[in-house]
N, C-alpha and C. Protein backbone atom coordinates (compact mmCIF):
# COMPACT_ATOMS: atom_id res chain seq x y z
N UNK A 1 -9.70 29.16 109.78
CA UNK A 1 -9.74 29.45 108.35
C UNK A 1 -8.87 30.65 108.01
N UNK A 2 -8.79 31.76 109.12
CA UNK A 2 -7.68 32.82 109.00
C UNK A 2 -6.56 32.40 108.48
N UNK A 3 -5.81 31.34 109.52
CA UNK A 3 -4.68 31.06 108.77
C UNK A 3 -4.42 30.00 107.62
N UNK A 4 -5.74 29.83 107.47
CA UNK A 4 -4.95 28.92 105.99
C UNK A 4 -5.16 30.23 104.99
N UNK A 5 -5.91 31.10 104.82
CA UNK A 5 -5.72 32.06 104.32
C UNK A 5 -4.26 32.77 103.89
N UNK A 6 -4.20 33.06 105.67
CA UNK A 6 -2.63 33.69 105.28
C UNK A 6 -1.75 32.81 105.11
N UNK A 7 -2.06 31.72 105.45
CA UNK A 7 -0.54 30.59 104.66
C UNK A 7 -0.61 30.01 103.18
N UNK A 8 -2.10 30.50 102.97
CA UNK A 8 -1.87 30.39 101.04
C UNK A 8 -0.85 31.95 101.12
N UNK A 9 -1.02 32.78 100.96
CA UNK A 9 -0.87 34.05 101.08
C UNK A 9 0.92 33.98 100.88
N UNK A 10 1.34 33.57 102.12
CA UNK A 10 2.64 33.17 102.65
C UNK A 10 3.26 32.17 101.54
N UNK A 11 2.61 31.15 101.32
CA UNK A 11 3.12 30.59 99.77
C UNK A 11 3.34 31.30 98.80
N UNK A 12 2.96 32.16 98.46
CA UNK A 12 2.85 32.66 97.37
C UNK A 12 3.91 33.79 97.31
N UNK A 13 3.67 34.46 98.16
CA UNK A 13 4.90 35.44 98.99
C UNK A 13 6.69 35.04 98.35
N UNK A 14 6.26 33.74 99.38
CA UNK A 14 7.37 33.19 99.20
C UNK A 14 8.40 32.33 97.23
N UNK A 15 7.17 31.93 97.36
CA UNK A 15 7.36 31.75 95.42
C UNK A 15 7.61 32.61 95.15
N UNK A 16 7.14 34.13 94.92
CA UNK A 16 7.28 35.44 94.43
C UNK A 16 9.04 34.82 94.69
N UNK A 17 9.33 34.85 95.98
CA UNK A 17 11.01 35.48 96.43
C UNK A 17 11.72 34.11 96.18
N UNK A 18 11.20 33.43 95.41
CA UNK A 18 12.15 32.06 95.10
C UNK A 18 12.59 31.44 95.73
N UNK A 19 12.06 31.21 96.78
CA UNK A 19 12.09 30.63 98.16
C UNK A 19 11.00 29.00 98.29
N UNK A 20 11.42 28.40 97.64
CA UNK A 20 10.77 27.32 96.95
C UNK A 20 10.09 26.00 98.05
N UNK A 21 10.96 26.00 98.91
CA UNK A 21 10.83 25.19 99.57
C UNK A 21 9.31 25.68 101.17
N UNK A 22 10.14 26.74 101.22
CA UNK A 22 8.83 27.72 102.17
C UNK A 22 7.70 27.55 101.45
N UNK A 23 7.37 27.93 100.09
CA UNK A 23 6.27 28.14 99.62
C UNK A 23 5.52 26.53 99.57
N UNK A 24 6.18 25.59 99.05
CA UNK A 24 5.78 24.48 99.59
C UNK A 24 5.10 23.94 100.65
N UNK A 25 5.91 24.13 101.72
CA UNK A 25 5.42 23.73 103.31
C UNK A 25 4.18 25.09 103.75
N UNK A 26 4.69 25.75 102.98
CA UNK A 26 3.13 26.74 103.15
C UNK A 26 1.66 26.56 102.81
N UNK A 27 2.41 26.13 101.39
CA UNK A 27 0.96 25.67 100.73
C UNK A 27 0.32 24.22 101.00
N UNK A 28 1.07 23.33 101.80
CA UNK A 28 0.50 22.38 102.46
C UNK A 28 -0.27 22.60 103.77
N UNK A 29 0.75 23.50 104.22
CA UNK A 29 -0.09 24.00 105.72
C UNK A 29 -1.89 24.49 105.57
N UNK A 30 -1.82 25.44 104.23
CA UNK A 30 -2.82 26.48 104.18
C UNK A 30 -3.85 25.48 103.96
N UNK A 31 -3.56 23.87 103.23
CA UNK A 31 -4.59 23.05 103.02
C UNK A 31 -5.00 22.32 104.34
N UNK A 32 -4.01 22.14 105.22
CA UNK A 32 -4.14 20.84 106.36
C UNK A 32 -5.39 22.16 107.23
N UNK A 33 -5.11 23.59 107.60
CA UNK A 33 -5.66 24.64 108.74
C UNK A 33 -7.47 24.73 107.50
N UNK A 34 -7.21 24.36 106.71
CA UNK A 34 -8.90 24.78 106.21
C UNK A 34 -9.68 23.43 106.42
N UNK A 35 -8.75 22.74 105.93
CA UNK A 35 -9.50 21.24 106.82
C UNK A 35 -9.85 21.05 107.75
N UNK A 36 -8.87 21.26 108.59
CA UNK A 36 -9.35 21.09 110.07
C UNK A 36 -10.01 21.90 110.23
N UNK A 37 -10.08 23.04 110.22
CA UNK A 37 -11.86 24.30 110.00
C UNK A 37 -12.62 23.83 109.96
N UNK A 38 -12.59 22.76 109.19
CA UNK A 38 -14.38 22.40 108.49
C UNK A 38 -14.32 21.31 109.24
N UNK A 39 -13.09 20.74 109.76
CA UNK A 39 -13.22 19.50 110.76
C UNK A 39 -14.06 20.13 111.90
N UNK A 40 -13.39 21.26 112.64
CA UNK A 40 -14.08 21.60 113.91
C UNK A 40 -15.02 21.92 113.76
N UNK A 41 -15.73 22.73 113.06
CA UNK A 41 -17.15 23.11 112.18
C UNK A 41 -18.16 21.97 112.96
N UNK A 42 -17.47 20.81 112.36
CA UNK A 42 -18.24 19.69 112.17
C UNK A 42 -18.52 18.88 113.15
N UNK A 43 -17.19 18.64 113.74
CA UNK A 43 -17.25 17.94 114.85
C UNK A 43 -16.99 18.21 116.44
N UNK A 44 -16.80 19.65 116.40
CA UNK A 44 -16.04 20.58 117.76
C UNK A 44 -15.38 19.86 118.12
N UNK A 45 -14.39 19.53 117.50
CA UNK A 45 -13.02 19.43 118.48
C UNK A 45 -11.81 19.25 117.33
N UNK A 46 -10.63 19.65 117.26
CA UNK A 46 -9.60 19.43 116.77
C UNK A 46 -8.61 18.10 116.88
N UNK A 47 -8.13 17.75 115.41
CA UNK A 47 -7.99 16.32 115.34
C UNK A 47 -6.20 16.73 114.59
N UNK A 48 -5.46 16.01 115.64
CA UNK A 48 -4.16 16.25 115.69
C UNK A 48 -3.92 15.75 114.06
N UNK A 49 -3.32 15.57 113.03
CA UNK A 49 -2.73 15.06 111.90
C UNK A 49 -2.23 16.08 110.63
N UNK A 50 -1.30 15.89 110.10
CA UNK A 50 -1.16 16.21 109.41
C UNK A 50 -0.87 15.92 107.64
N UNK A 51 -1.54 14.63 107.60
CA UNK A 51 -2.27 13.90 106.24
C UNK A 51 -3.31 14.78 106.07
N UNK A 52 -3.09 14.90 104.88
CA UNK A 52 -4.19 15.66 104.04
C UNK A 52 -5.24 15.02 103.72
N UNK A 53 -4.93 13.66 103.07
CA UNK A 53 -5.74 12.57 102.87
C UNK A 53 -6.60 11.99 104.03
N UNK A 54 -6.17 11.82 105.19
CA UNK A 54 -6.84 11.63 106.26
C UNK A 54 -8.05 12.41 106.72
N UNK A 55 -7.18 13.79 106.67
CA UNK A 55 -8.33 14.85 107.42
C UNK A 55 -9.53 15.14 106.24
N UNK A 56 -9.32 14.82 104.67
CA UNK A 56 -10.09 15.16 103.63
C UNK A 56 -10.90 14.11 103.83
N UNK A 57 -11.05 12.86 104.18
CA UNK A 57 -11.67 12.19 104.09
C UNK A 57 -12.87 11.97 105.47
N UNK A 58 -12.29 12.79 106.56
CA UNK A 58 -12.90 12.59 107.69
C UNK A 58 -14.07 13.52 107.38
N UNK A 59 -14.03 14.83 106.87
CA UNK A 59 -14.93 15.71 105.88
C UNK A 59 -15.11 15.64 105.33
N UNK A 60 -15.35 13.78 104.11
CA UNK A 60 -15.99 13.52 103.03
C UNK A 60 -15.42 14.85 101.58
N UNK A 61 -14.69 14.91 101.77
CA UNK A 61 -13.87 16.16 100.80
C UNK A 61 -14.05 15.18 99.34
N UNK A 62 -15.03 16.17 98.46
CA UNK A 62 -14.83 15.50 97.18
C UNK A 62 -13.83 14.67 96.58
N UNK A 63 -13.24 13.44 95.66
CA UNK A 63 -12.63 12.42 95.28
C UNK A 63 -11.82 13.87 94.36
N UNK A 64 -12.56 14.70 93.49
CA UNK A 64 -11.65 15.44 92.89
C UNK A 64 -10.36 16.22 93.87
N UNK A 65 -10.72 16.75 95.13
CA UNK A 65 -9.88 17.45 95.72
C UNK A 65 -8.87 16.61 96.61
N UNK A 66 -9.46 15.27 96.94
CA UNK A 66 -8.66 14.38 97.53
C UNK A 66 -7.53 14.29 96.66
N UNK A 67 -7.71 13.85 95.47
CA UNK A 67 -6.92 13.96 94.33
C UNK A 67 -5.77 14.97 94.44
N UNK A 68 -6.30 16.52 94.97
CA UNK A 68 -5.26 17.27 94.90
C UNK A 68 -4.34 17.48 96.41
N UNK A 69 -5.25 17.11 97.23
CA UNK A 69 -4.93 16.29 98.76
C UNK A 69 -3.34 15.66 98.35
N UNK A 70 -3.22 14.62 97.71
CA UNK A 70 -2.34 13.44 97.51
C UNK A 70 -1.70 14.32 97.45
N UNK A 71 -1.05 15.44 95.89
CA UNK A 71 -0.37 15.84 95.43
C UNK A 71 0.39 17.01 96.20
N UNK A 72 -0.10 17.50 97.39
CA UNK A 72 0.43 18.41 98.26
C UNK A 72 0.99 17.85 99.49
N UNK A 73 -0.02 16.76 99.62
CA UNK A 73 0.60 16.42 101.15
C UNK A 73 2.02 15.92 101.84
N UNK A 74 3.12 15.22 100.06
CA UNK A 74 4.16 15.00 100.69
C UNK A 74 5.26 16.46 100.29
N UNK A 75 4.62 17.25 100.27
CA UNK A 75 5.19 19.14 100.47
C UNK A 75 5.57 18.81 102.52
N UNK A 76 4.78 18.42 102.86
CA UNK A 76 5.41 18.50 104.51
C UNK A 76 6.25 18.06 104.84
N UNK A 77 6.37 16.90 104.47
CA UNK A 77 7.60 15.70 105.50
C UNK A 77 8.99 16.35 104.10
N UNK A 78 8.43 16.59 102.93
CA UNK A 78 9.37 16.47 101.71
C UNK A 78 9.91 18.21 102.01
N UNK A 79 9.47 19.36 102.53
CA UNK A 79 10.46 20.39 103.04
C UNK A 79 10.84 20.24 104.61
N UNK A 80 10.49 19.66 105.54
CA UNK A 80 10.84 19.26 106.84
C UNK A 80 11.97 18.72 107.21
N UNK A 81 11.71 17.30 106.59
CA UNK A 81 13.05 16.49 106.94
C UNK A 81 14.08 16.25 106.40
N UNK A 82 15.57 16.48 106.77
CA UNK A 82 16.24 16.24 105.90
C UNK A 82 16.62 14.76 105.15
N UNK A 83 16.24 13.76 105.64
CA UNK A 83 16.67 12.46 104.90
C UNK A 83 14.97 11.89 104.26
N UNK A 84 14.20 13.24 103.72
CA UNK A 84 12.98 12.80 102.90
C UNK A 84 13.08 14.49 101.98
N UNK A 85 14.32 15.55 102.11
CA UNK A 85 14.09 16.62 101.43
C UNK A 85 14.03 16.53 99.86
N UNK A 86 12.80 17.37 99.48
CA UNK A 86 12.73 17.03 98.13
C UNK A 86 12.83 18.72 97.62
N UNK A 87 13.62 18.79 95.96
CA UNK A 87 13.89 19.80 95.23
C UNK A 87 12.11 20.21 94.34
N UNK A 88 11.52 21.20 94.54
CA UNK A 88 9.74 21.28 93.98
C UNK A 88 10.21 21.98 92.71
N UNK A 89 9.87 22.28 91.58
CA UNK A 89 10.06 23.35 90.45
C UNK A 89 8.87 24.75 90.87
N UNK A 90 9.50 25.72 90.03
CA UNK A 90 8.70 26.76 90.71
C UNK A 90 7.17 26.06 90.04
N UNK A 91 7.01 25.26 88.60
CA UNK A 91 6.13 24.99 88.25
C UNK A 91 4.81 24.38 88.83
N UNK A 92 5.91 23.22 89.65
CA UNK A 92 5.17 22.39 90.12
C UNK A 92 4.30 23.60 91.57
N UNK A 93 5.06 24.13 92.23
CA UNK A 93 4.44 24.97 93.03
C UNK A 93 3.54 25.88 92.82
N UNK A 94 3.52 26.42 92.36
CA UNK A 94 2.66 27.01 90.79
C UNK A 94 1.40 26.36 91.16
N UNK A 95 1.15 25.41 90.53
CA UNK A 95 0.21 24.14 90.37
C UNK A 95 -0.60 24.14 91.80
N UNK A 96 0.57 23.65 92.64
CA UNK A 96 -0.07 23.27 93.68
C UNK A 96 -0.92 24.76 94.29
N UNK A 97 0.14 26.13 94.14
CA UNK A 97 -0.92 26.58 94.53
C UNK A 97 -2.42 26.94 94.38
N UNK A 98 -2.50 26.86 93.32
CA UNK A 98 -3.72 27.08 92.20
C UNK A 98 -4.62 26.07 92.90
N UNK A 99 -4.37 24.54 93.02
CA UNK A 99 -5.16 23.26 93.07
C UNK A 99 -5.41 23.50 94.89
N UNK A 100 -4.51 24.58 95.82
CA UNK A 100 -4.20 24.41 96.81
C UNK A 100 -6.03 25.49 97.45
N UNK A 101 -6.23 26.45 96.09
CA UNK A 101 -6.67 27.31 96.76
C UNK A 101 -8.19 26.84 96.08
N UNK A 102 -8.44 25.92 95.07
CA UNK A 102 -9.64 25.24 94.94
C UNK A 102 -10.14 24.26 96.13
N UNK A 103 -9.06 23.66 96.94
CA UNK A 103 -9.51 23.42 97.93
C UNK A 103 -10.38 23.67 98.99
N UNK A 104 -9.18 25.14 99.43
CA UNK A 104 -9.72 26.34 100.11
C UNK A 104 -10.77 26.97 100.09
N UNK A 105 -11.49 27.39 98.54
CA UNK A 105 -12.59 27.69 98.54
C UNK A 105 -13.64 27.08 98.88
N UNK A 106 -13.58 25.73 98.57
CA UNK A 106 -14.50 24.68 98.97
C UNK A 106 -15.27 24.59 100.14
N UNK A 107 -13.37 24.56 100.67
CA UNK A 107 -14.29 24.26 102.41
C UNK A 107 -14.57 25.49 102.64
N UNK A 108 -14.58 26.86 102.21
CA UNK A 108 -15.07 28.00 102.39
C UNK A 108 -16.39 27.60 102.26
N UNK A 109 -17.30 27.06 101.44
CA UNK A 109 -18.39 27.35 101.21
C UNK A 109 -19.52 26.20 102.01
N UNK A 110 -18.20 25.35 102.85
CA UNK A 110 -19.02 24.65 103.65
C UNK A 110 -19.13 25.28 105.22
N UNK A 111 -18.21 25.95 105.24
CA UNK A 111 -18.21 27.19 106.77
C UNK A 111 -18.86 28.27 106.86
């Protein structure tokens, strides 16, 4: 849960410095490391993936946050690879982080 902390943190950082694409793959990260938190929590043991949708659902993660699941999760493959790179607005990042850290709290309050 530390580091999804500091990789919301690190998103945001990075937005500050207009660094758009970092803050992205950050703020996906900070969602996939709180999941899996509440994954191991739950099930002691760590579960390789990096779908958001997958791991939200393996922790029954409310339909509202799955919702915000969708909207972050192609932030990974979409700053990673180059023949899937996608351009984010600072807006849209914005957004995500906000929706990124209602997540976060969540599974805070299930750990």
């Amino acid at each position: 849960m530390n580091r999804a902390l500091h990789d919301i943190e690190t998103a945001e950082y990075n937005l500050k410095g207009n660094i758009r694409d970092a803050a992205a793959f950050y703020c996906q990260q900070a969602v996939e490391k709180a999941l899996k938190a509440l994954y191991i929590k739950e099930y002691k043991k760590l579960i390789r993936s990096h779908d958001l949708l997958f791991l939200g659902n393996k922790i029954n993660l409310p339909d509202e946050l799955i919702e915000i699941c969708d909207g972050i999760n192609p932030f990974y493959t979409g700053t990673r690879y180059p023949d899937m790179y996608e351009e984010y607005s600072e807006e849209e990042i914005e957004e995500a982080i906000i929706e990124a850290r209602r997540v976060i709290e969540w599974v805070k309050t299930k750990i």
